[in-house]
C-alpha atoms as a PDB file:
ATOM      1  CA  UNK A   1      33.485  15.861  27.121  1.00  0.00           C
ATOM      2  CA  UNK A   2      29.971  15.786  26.661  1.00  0.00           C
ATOM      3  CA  UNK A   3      28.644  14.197  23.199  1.00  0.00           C
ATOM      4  CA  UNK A   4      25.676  16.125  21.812  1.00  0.00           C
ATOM      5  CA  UNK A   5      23.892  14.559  18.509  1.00  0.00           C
ATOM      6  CA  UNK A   6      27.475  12.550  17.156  1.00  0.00           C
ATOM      7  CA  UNK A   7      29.302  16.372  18.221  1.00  0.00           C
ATOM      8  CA  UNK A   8      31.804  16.678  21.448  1.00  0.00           C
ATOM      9  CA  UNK A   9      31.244  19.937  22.905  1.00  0.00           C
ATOM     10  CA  UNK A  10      33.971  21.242  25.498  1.00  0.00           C
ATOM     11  CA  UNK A  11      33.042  19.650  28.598  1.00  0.00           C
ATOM     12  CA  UNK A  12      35.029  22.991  30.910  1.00  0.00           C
ATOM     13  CA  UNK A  13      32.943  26.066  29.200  1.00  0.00           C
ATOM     14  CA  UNK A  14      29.729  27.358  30.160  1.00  0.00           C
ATOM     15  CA  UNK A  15      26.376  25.374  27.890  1.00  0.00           C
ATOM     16  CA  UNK A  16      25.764  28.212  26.559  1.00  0.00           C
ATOM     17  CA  UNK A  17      28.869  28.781  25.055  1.00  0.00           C
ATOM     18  CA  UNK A  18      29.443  25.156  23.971  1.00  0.00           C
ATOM     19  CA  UNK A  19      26.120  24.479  22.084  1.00  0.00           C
ATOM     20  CA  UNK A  20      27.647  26.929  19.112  1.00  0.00           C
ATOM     21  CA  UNK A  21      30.615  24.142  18.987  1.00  0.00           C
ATOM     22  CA  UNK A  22      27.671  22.524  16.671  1.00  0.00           C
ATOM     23  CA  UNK A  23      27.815  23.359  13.402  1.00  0.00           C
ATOM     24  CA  UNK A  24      24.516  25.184  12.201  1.00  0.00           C
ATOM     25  CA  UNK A  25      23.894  26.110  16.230  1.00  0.00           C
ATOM     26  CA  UNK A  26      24.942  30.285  17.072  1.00  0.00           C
ATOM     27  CA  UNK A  27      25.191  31.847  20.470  1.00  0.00           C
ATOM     28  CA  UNK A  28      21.246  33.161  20.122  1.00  0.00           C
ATOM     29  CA  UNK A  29      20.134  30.177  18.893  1.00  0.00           C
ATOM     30  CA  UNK A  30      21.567  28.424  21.553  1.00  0.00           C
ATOM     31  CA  UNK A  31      20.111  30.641  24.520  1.00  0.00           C
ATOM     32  CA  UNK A  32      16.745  29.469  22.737  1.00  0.00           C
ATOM     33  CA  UNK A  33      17.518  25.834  22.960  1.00  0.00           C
ATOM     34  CA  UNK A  34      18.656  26.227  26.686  1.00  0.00           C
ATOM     35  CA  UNK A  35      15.761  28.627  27.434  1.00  0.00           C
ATOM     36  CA  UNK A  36      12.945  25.927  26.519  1.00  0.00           C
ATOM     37  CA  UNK A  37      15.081  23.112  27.906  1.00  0.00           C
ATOM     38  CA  UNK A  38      14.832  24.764  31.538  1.00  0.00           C
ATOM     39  CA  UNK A  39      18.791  24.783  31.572  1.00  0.00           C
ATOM     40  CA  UNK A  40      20.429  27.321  33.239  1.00  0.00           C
ATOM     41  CA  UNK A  41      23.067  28.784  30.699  1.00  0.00           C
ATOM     42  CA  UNK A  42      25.865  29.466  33.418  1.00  0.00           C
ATOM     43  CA  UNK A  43      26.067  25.554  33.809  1.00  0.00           C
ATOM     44  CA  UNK A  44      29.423  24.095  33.145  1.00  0.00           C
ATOM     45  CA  UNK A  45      29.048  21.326  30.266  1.00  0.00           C
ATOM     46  CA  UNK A  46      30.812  18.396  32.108  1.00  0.00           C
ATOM     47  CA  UNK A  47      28.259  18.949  35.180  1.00  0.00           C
ATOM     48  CA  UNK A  48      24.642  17.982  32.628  1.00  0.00           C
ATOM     49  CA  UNK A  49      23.009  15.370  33.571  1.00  0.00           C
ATOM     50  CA  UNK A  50      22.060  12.746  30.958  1.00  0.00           C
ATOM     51  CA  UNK A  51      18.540  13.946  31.569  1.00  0.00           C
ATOM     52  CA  UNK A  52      19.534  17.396  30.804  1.00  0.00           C
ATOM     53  CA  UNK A  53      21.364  16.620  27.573  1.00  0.00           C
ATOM     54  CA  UNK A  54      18.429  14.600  26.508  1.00  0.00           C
ATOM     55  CA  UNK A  55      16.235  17.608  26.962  1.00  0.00           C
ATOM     56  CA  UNK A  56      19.044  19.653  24.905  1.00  0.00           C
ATOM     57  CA  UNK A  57      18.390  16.864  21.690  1.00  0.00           C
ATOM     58  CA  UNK A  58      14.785  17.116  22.250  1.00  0.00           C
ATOM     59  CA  UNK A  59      14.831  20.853  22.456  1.00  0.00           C
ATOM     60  CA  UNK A  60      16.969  20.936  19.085  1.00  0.00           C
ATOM     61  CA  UNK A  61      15.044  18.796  17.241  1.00  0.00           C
ATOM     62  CA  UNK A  62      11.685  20.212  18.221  1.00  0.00           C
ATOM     63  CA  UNK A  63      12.534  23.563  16.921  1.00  0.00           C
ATOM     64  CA  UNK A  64      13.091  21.916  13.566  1.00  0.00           C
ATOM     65  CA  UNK A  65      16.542  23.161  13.057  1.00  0.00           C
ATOM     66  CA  UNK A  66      18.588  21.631  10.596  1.00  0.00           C
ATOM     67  CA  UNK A  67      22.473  21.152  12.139  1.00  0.00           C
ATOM     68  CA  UNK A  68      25.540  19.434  10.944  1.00  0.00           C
ATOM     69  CA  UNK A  69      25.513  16.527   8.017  1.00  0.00           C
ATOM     70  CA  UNK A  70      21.792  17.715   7.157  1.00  0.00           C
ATOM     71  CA  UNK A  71      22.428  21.698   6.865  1.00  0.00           C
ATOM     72  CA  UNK A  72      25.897  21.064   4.984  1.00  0.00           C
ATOM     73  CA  UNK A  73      24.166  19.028   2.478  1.00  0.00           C
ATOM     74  CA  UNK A  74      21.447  21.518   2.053  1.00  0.00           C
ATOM     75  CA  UNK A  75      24.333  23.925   1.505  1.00  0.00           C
ATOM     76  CA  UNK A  76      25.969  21.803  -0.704  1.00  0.00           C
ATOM     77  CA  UNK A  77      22.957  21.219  -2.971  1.00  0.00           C
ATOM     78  CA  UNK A  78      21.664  25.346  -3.328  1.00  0.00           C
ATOM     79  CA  UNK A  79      25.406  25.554  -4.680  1.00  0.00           C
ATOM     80  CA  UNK A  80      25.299  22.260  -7.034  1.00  0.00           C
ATOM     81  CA  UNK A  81      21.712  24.239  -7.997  1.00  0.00           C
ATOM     82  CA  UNK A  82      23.303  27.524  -8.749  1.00  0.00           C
ATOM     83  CA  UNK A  83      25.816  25.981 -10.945  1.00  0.00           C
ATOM     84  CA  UNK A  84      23.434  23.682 -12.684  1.00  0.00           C
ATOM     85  CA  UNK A  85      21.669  26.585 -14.217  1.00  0.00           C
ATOM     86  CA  UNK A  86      24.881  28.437 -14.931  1.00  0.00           C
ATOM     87  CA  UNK A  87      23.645  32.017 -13.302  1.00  0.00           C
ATOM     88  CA  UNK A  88      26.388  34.547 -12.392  1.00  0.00           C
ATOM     89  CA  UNK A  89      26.406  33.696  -8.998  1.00  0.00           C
ATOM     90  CA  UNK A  90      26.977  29.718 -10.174  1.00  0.00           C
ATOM     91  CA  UNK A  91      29.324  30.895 -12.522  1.00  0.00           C
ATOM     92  CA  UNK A  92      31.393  32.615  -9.461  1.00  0.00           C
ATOM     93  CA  UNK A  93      31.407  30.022  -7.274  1.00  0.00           C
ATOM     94  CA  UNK A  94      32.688  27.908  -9.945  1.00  0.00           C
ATOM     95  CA  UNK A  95      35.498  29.798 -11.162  1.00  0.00           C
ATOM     96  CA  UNK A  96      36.278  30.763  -6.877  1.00  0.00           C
ATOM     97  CA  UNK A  97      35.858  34.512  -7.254  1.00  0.00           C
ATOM     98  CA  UNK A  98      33.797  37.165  -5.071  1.00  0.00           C
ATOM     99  CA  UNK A  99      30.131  36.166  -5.263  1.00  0.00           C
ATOM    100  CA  UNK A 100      28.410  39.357  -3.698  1.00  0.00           C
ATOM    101  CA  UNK A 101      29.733  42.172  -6.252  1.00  0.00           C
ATOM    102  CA  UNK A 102      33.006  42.837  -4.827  1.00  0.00           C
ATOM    103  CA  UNK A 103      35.666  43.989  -6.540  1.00  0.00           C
ATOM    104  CA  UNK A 104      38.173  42.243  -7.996  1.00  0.00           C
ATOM    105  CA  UNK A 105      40.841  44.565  -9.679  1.00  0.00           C
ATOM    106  CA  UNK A 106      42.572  44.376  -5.829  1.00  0.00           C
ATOM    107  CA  UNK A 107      42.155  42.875  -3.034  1.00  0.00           C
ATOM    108  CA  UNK A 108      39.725  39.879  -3.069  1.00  0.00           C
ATOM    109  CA  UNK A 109      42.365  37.697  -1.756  1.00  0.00           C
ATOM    110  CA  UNK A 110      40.555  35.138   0.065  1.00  0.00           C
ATOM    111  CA  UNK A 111      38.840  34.159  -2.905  1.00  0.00           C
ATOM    112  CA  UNK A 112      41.430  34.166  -5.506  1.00  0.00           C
ATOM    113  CA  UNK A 113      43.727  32.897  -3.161  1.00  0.00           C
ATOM    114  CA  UNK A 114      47.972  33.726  -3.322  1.00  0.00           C
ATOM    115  CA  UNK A 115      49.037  36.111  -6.103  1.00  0.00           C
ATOM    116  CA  UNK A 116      50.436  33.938  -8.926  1.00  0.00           C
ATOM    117  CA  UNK A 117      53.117  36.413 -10.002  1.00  0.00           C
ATOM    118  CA  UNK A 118      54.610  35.785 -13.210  1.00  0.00           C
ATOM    119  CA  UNK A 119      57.880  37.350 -13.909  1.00  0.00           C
ATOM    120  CA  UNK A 120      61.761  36.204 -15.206  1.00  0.00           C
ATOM    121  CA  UNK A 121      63.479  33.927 -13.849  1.00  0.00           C
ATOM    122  CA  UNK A 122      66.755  34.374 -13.626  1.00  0.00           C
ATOM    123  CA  UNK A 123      69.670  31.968 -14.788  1.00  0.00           C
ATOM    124  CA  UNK A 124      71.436  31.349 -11.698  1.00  0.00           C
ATOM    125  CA  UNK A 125      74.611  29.831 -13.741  1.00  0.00           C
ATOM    126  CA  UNK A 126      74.767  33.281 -15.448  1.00  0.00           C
ATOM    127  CA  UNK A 127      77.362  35.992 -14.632  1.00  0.00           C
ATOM    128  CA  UNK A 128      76.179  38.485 -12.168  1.00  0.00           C
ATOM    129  CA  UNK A 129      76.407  42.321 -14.129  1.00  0.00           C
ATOM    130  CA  UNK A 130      76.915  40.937 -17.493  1.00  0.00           C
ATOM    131  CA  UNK A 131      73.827  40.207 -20.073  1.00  0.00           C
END
């Protein structure tokens, strides 16, 4: 497996579809890369020369992309800023609900996470039918 900028990529698929394997790189960024690189895209990954993934690096770092550690940071601190100055947005990434206006009366399960159902809980040493 080829190791691209501290990432392994899947040596058996096509470059082009193994570049996205980095995080912050998509497919159509990653024709770019390959496209001013001189690479062809139907090239397996396992079969790059280390001259070829050195043009990769230089191709990705010429464009000035931020990827990986860098990008998640950046991420990381826009959210840390959000909440810092307590706007709504801040506010619902803090308490984990929908950020974008959704509603939340249903659905909005990925957010909220499981339904905490509250209900009785029944005494299992009681007698079944009687009160």
């Amino acid at each position: 497996m080829p190791r691209l900028l501290g990432v392994e990529i899947p040596g058996d698929k096509r470059i082009e579809a193994s570049l996205p394997y980095i995080y912050g790189l998509g497919p159509r960024t990653a024709r770019k890369i390959l496209e001013q690189a001189n690479i062809d895209p139907n090239t397996r990954a396992k079969n790059l020369s280390p001259e070829q993934l050195g043009e990769i690096v230089h191709a990705i770092n010429a464009s000035g992309l931020l990827i990986e550690g860098d990008l998640r940071r950046e991420i990381q601190a826009n959210l840390k800023r959000l909440q810092a100055i307590r706007c709504y947005r801040g506010i619902r990434h803090v308490r984990g609900l929908p950020v974008r206006g959704q509603r939340t009366s249903t659905n909005a399960r990925t957010r909220k996470g499981p339904r905490k159902t509250v209900g009785v809980q029944r005494n299992k040493d009681a007698k079944a039918g009687k009160v």
